[in-house]
N, C-alpha and C. Protein backbone atom coordinates (compact mmCIF):
# COMPACT_ATOMS: atom_id res chain seq x y z
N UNK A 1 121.04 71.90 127.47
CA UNK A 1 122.09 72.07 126.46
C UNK A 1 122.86 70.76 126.31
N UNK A 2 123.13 70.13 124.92
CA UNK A 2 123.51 68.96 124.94
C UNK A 2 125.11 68.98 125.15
N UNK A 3 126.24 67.92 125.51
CA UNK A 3 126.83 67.82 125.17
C UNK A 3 127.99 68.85 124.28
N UNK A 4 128.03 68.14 122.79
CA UNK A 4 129.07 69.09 121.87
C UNK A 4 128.53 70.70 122.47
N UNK A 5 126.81 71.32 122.41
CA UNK A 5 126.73 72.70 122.43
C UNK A 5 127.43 73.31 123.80
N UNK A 6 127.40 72.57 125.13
CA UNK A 6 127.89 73.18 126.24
C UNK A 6 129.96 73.04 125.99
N UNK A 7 130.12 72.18 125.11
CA UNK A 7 131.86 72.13 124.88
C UNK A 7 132.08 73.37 124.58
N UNK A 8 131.11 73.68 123.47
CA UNK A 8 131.53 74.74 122.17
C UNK A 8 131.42 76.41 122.90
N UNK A 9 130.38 76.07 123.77
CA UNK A 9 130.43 77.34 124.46
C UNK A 9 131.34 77.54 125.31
N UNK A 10 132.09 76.43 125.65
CA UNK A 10 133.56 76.69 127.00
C UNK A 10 134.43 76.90 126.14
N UNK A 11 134.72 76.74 124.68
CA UNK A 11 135.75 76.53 123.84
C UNK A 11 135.54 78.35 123.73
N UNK A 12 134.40 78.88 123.40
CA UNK A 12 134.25 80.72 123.17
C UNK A 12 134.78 81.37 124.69
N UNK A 13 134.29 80.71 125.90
CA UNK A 13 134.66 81.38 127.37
C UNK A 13 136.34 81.31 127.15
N UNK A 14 136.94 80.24 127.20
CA UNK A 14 138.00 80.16 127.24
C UNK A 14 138.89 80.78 126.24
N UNK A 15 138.50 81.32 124.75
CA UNK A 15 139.21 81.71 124.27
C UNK A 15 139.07 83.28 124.58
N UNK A 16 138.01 84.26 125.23
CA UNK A 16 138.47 84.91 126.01
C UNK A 16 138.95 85.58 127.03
N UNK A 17 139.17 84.78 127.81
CA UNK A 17 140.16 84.32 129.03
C UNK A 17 141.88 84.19 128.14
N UNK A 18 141.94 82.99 127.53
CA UNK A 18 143.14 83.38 126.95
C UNK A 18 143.76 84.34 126.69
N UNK A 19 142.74 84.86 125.66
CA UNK A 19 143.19 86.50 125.06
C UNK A 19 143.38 87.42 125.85
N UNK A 20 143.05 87.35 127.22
CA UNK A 20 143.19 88.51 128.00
C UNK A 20 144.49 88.27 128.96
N UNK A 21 144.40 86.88 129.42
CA UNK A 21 145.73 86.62 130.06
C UNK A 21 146.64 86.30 129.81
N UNK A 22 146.45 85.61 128.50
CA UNK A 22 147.70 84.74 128.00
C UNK A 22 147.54 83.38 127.93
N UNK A 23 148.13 82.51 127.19
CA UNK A 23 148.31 81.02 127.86
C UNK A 23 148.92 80.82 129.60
N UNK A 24 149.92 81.14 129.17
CA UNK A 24 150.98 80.94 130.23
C UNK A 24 149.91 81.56 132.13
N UNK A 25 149.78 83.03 132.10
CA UNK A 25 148.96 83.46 133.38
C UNK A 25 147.65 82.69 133.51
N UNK A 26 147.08 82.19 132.49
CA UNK A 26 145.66 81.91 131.99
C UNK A 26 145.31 80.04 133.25
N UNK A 27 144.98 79.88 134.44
CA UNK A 27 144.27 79.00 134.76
C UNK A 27 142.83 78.23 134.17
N UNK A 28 142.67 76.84 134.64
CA UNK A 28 141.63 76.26 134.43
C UNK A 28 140.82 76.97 135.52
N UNK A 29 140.71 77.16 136.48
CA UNK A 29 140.00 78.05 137.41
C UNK A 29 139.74 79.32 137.19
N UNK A 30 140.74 79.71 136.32
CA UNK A 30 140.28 81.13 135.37
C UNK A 30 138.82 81.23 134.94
N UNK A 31 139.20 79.94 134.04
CA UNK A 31 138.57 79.45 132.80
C UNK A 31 137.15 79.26 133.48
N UNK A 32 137.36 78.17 134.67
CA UNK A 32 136.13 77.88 135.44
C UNK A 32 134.75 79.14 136.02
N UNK A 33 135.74 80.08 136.35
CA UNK A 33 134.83 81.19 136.98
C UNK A 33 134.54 82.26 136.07
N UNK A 34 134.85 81.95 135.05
CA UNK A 34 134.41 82.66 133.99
C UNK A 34 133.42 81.71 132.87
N UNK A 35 133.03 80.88 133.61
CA UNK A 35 131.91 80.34 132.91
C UNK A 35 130.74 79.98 133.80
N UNK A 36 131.17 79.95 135.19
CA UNK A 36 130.29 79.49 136.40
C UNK A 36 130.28 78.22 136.89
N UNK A 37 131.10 77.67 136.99
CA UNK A 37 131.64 76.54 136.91
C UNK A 37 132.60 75.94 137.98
N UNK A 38 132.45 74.89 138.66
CA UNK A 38 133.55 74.39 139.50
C UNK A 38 134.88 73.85 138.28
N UNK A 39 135.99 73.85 138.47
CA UNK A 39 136.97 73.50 137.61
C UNK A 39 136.41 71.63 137.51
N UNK A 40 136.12 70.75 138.66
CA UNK A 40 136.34 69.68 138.18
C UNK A 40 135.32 69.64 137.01
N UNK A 41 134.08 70.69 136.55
CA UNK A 41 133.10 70.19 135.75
C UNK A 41 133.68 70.50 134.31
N UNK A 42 135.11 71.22 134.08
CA UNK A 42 135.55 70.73 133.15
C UNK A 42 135.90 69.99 132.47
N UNK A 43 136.35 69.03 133.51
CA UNK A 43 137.01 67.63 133.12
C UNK A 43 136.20 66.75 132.24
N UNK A 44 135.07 66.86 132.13
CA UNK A 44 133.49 66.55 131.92
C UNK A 44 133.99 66.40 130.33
N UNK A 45 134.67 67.94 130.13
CA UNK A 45 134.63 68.18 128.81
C UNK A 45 136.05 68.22 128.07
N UNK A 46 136.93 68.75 128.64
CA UNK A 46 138.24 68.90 128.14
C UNK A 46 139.44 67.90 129.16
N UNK A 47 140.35 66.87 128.35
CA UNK A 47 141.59 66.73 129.46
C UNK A 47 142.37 67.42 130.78
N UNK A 48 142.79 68.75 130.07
CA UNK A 48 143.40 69.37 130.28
C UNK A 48 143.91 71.06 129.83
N UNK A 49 144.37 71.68 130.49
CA UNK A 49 144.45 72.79 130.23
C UNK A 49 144.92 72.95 128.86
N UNK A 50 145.92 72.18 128.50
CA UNK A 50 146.49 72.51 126.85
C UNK A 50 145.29 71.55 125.87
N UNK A 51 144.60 70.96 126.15
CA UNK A 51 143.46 70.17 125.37
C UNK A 51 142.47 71.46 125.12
N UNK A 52 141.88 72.27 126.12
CA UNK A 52 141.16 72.91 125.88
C UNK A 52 142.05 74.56 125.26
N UNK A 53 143.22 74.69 125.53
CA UNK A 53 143.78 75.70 124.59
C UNK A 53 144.09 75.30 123.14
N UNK A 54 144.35 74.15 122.53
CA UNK A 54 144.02 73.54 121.51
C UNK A 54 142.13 73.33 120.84
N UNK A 55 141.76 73.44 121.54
CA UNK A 55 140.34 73.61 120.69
C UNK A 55 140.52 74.57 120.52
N UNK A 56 140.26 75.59 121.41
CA UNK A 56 140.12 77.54 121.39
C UNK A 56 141.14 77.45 120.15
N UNK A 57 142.49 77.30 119.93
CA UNK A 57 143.04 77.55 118.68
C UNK A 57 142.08 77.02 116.94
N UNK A 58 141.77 75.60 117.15
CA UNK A 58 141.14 74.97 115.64
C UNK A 58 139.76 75.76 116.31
N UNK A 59 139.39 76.26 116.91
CA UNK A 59 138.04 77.36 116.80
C UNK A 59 138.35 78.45 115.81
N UNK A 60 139.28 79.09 116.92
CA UNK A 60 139.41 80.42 116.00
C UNK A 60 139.75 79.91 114.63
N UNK A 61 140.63 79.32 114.11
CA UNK A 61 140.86 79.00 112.53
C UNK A 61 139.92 78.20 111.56
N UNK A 62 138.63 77.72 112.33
CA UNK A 62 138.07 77.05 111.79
C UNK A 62 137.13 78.58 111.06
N UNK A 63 137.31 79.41 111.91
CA UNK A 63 135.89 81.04 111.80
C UNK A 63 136.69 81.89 110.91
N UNK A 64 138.41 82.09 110.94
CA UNK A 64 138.90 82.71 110.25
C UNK A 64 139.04 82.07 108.67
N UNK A 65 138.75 80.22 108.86
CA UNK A 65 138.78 80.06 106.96
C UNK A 65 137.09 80.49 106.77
N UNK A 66 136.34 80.24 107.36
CA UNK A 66 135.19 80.44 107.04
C UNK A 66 135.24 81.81 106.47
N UNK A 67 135.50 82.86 107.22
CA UNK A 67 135.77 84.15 106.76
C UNK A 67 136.48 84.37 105.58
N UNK A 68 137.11 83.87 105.24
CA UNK A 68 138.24 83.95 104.12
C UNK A 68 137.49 83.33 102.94
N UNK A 69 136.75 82.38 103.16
CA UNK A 69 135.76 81.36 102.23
C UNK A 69 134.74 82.62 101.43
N UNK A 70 134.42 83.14 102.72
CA UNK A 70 133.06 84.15 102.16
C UNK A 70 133.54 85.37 101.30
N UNK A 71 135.30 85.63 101.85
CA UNK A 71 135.96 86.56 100.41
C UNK A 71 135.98 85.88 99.26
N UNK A 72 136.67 84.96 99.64
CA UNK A 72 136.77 84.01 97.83
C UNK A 72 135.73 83.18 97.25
N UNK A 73 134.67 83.76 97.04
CA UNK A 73 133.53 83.28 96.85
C UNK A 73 133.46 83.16 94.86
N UNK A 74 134.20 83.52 94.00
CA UNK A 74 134.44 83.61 92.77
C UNK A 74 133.42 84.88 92.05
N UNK A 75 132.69 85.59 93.16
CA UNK A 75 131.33 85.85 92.20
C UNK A 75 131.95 87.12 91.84
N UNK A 76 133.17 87.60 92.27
CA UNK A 76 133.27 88.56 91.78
C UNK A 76 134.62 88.82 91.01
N UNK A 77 135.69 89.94 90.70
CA UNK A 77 137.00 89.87 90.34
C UNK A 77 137.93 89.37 91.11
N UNK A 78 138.98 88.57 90.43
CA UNK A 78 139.74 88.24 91.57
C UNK A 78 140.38 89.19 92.50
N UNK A 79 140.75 90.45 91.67
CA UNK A 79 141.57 91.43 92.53
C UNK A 79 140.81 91.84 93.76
N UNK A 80 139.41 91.97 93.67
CA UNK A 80 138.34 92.31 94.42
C UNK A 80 138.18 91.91 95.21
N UNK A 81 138.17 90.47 95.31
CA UNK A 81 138.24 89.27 96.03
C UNK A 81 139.60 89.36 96.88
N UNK A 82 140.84 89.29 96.21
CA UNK A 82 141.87 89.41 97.47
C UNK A 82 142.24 90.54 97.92
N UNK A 83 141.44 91.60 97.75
CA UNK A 83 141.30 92.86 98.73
C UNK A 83 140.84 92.32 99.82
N UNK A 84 139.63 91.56 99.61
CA UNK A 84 138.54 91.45 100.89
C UNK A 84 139.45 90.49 101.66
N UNK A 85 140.24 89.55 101.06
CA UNK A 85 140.74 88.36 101.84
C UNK A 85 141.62 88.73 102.73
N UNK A 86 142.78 90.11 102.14
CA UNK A 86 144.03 90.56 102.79
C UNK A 86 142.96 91.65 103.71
N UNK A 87 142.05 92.02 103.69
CA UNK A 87 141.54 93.31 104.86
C UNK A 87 140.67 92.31 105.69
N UNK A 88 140.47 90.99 105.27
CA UNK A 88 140.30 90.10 106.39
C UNK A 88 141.26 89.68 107.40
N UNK A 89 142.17 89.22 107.04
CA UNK A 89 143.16 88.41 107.73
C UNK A 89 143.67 90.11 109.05
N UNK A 90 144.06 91.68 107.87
CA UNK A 90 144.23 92.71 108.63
C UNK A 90 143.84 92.69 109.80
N UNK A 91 141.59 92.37 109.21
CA UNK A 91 140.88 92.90 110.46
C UNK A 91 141.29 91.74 111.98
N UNK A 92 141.54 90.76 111.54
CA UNK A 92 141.83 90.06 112.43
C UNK A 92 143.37 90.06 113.39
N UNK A 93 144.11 91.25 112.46
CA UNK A 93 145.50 91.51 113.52
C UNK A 93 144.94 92.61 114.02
N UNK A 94 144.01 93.14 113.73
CA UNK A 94 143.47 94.63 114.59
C UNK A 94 142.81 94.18 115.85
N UNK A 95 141.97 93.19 115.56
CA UNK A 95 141.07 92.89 117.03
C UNK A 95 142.10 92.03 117.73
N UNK A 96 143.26 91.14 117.28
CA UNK A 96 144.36 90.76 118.30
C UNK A 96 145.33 91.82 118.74
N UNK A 97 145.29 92.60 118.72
CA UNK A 97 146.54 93.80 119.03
C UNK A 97 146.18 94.03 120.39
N UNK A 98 145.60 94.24 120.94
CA UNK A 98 145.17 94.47 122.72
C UNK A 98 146.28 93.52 123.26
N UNK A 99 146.38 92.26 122.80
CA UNK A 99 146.64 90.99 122.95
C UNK A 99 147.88 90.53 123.43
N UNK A 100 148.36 91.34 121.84
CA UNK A 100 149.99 91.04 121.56
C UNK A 100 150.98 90.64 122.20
N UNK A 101 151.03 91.79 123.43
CA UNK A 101 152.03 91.29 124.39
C UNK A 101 151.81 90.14 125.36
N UNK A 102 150.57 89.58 125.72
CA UNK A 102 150.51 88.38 126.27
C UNK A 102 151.23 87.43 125.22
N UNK A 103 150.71 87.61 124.25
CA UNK A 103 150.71 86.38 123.20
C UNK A 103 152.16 86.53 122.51
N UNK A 104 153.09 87.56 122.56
CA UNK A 104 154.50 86.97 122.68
C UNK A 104 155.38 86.51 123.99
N UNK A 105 154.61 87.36 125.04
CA UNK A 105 155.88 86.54 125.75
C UNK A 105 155.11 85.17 126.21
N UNK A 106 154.26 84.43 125.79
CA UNK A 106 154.03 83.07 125.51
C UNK A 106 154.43 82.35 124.20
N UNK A 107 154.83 83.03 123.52
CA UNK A 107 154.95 82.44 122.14
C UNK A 107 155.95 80.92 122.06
N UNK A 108 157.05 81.40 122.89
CA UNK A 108 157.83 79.92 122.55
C UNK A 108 157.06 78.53 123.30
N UNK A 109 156.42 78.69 124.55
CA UNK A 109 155.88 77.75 125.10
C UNK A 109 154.64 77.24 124.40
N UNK A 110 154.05 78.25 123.52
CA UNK A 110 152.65 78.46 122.37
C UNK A 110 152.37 77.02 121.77
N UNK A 111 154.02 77.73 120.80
CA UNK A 111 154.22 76.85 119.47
C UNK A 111 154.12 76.06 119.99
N UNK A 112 154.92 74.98 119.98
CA UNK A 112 155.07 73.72 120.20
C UNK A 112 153.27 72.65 120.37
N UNK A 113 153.22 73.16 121.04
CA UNK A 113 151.68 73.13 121.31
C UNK A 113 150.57 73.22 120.43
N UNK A 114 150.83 74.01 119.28
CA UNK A 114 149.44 74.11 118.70
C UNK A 114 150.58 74.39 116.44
N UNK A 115 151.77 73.65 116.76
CA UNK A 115 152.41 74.19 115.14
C UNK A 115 151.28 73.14 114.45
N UNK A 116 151.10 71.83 114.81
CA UNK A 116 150.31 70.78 113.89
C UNK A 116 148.79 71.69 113.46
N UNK A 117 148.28 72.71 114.15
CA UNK A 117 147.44 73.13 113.80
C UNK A 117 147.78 74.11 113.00
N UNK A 118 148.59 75.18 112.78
CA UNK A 118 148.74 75.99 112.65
C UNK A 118 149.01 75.68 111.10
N UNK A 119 149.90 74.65 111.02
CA UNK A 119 150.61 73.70 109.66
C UNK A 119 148.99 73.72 108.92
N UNK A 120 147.93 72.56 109.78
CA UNK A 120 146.79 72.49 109.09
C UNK A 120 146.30 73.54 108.46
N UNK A 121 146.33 74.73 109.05
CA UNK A 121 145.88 76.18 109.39
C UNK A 121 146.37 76.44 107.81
N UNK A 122 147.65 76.34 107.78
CA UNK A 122 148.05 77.06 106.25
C UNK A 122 147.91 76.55 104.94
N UNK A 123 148.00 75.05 105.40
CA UNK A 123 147.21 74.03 103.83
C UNK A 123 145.78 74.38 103.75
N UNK A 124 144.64 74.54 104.39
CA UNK A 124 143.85 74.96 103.87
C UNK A 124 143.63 75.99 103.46
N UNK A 125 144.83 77.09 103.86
CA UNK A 125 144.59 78.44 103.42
C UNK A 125 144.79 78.41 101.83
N UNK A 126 146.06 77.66 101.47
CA UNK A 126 146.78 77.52 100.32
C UNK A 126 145.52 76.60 99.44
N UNK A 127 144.82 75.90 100.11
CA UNK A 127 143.87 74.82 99.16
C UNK A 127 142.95 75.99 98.49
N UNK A 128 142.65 76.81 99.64
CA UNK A 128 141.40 77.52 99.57
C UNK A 128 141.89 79.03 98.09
N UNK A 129 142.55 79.41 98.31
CA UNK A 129 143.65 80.26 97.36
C UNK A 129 143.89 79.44 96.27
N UNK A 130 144.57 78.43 95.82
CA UNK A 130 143.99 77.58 94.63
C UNK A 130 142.89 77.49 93.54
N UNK A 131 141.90 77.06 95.06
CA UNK A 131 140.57 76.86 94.13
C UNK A 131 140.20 77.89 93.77
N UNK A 132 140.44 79.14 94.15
CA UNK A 132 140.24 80.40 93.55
C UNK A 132 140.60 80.81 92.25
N UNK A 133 142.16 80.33 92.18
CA UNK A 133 142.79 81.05 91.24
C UNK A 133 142.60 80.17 89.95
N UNK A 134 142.30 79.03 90.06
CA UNK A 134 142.16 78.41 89.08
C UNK A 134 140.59 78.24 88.58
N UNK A 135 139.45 78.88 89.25
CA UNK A 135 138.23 79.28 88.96
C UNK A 135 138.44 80.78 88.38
N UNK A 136 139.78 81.54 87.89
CA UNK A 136 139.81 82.47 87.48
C UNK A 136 140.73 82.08 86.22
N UNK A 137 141.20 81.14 86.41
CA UNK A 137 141.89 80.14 84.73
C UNK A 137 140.68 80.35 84.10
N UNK A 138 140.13 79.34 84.83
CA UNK A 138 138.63 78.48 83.93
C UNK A 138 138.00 79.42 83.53
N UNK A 139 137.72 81.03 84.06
CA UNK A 139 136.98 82.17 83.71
C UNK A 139 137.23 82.84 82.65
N UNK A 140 138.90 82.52 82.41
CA UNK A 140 139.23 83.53 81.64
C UNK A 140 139.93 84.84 82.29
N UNK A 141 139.88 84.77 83.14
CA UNK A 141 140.41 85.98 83.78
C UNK A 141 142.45 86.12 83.83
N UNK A 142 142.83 84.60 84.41
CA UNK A 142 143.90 84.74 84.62
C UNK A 142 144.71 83.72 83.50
N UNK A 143 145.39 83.85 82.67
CA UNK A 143 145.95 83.08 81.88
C UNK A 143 146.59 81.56 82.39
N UNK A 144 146.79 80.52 82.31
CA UNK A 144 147.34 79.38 82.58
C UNK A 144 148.57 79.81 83.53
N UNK A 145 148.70 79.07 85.14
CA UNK A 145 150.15 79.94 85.24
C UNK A 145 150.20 78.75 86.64
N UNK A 146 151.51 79.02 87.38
CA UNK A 146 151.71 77.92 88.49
C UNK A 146 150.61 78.56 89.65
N UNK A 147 149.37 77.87 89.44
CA UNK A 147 148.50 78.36 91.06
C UNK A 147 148.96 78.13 92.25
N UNK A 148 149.85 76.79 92.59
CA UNK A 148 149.94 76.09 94.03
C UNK A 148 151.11 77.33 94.22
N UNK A 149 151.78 77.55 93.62
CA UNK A 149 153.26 78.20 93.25
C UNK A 149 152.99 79.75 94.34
N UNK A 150 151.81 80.48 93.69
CA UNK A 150 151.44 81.79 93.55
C UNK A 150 150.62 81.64 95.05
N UNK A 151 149.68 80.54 95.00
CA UNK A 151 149.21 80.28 96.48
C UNK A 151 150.01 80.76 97.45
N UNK A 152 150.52 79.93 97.47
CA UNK A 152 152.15 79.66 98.67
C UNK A 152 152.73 81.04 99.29
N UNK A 153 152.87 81.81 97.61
CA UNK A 153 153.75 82.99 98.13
C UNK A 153 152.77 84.06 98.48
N UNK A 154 151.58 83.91 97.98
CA UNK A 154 150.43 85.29 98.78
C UNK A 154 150.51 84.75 100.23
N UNK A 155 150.43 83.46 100.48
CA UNK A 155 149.66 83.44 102.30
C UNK A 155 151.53 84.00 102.77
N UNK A 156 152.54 83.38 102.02
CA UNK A 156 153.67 83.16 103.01
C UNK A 156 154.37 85.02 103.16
N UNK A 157 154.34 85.91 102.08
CA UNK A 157 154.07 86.95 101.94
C UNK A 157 153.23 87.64 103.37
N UNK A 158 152.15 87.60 103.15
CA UNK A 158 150.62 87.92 103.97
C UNK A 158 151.19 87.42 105.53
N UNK A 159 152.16 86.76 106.01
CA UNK A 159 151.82 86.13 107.08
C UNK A 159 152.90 86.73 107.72
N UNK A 160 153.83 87.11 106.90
CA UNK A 160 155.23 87.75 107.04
C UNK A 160 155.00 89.26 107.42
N UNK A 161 154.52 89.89 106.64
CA UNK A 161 154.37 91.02 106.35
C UNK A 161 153.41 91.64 107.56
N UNK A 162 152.07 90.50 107.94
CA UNK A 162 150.76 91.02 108.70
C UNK A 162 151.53 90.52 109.95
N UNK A 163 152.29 89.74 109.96
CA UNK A 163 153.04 89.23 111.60
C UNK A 163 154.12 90.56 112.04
N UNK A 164 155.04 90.73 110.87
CA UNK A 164 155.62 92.35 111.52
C UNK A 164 154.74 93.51 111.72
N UNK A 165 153.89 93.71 111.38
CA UNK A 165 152.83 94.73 111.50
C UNK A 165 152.33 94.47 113.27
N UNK A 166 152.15 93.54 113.54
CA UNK A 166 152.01 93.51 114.87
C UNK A 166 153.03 94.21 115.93
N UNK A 167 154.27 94.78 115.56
CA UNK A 167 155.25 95.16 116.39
C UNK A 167 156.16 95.92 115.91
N UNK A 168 155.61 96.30 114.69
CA UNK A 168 156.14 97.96 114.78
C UNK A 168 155.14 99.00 113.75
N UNK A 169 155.18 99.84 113.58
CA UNK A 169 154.47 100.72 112.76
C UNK A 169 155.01 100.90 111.80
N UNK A 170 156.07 100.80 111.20
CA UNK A 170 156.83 100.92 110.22
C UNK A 170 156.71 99.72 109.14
N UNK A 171 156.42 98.67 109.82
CA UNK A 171 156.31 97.46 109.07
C UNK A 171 154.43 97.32 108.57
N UNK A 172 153.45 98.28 109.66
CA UNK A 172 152.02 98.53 109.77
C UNK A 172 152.11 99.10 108.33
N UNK A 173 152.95 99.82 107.61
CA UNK A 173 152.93 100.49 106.41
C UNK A 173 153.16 99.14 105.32
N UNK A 174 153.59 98.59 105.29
CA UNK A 174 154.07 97.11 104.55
C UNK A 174 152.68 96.72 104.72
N UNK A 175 151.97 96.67 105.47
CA UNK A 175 150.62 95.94 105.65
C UNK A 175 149.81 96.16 104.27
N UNK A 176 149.82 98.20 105.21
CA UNK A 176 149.07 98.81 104.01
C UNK A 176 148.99 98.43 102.44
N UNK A 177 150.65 98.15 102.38
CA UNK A 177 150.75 98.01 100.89
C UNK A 177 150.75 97.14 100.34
N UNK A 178 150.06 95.55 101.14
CA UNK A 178 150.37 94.46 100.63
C UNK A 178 149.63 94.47 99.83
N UNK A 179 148.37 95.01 99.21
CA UNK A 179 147.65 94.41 97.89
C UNK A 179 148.21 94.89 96.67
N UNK A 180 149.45 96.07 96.87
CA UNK A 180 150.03 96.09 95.70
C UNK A 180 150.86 95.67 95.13
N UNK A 181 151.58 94.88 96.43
CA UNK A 181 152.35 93.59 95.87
C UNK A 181 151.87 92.39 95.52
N UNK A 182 150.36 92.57 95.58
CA UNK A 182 149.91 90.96 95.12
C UNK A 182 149.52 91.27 93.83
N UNK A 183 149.32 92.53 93.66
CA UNK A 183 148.80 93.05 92.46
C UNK A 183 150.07 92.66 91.32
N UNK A 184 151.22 93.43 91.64
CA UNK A 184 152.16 93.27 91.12
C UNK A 184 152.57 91.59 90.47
N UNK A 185 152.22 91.11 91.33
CA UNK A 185 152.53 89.39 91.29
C UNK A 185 151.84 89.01 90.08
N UNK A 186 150.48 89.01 90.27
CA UNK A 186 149.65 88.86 89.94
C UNK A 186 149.49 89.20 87.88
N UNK A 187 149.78 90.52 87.73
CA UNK A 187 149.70 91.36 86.94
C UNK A 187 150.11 90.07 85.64
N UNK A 188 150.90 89.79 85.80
CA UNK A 188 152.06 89.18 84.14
C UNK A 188 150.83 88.04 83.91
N UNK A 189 150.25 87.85 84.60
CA UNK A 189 148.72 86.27 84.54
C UNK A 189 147.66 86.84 84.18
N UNK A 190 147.51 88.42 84.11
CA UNK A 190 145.68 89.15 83.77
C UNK A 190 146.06 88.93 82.41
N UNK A 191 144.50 88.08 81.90
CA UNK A 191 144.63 87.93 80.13
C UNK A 191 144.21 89.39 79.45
N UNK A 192 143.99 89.99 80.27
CA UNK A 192 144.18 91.46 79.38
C UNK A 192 145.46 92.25 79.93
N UNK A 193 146.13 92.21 80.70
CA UNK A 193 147.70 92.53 80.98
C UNK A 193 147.37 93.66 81.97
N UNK A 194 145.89 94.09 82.36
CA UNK A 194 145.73 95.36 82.61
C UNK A 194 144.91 95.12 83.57
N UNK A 195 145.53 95.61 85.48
CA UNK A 195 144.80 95.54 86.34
C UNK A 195 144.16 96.67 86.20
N UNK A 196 142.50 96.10 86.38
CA UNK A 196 141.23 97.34 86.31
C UNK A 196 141.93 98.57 87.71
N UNK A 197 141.87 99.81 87.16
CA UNK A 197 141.87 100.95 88.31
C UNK A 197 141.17 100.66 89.34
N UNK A 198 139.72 100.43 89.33
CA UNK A 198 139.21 100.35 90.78
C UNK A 198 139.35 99.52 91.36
N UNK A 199 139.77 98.51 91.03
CA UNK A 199 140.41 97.31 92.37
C UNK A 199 141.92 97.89 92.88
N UNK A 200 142.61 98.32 92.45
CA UNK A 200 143.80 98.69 93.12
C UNK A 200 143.98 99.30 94.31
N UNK A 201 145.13 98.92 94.76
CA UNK A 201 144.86 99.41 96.24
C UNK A 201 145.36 101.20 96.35
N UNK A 202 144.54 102.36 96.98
CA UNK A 202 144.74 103.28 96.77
C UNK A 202 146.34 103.96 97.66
């Protein structure tokens, strides 16, 4: 196994080790015996403990735009399309929920650590939401209107809304209903004024 392929596979061990312990409980010796490994043969590959919790982070976000890429693919309606995108990002607070409580009471020591990614994390979300909406100008679908504008407020919306959903059930209902607030948003830009029934969220 060369090189980058044996990194990439400590970068998957380690990110579930993280997820189960936390940053903070989470050792390189964790990390080590959960790959078979003496700890110094990490060094091989990663600095340090926050070097290799910084990959595991631009991992996971590199798989979650990919995922998000394969919703906004143009081939279909837009509304259609950001169903799949918002029950993406969902499915991904569903499989972190086991999690949760490691991953707040690490949260302030987190940030700091990984915001430059996270920052990256949301410009491409917003690039990627763009090129969408304005391949739905060019279609005909959505009338001339501020895209970067409308970008901004679906992810900043989506991030708000799917982050309280993590910690209470009451806000899990806000989740539910976020495609009808994008719908809503959305609506005054359909060049026929009229979101189709079957894309709506039921």
């Amino acid at each position: 196994m060369g090189h980058e392929d044996k990194r990439q596979e400590l970068v998957e061990i380690a990110t579930r080790v993280f997820l189960r312990y936390g940053y903070r409980k989470t050792t390189l010796d964790d990390i080590a015996e959960a790959a078979g490994l003496q700890k110094s043969s990490l060094y091989h590959y990663f600095d340090n403990k926050d070097d290799l919790f910084r990959e595991t982070v631009s991992d996971i976000h590199n798989q979650l735009i990919e995922r998000f890429e394969q919703e906004l693919t143009g081939k279909n309606g837009l509304l259609h399309e950001l169903n799949g995108y918002i029950e993406s990002i969902k499915s991904e607070i569903r499989r972190l929920q086991p999690n949760i409580e490691f991953m707040l009471e690490d949260i302030e020591e987190v940030l700091p650590k990984t915001r430059d990614l996270t920052d990256k994390m949301h410009t491409r979300m917003n690039a990627m939401l763009v090129r969408r909406l304005e391949k739905a100008i060019e279609d005909g679908e959505l009338r001339p209107c501020p895209v970067k504008d409308l970008a901004v407020i679906v992810n900043m919306f989506l991030e708000r809304v799917l982050k309280a959903c993590e910690m209470s059930d009451h806000h899990a209902k806000a989740a539910d209903d976020a495609m009808h607030y994008v719908e809503v948003l959305f609506k005054p830009y359909f060049t026929d004024s009229t979101i189709p029934r079957e894309t709506s969220a039921s």
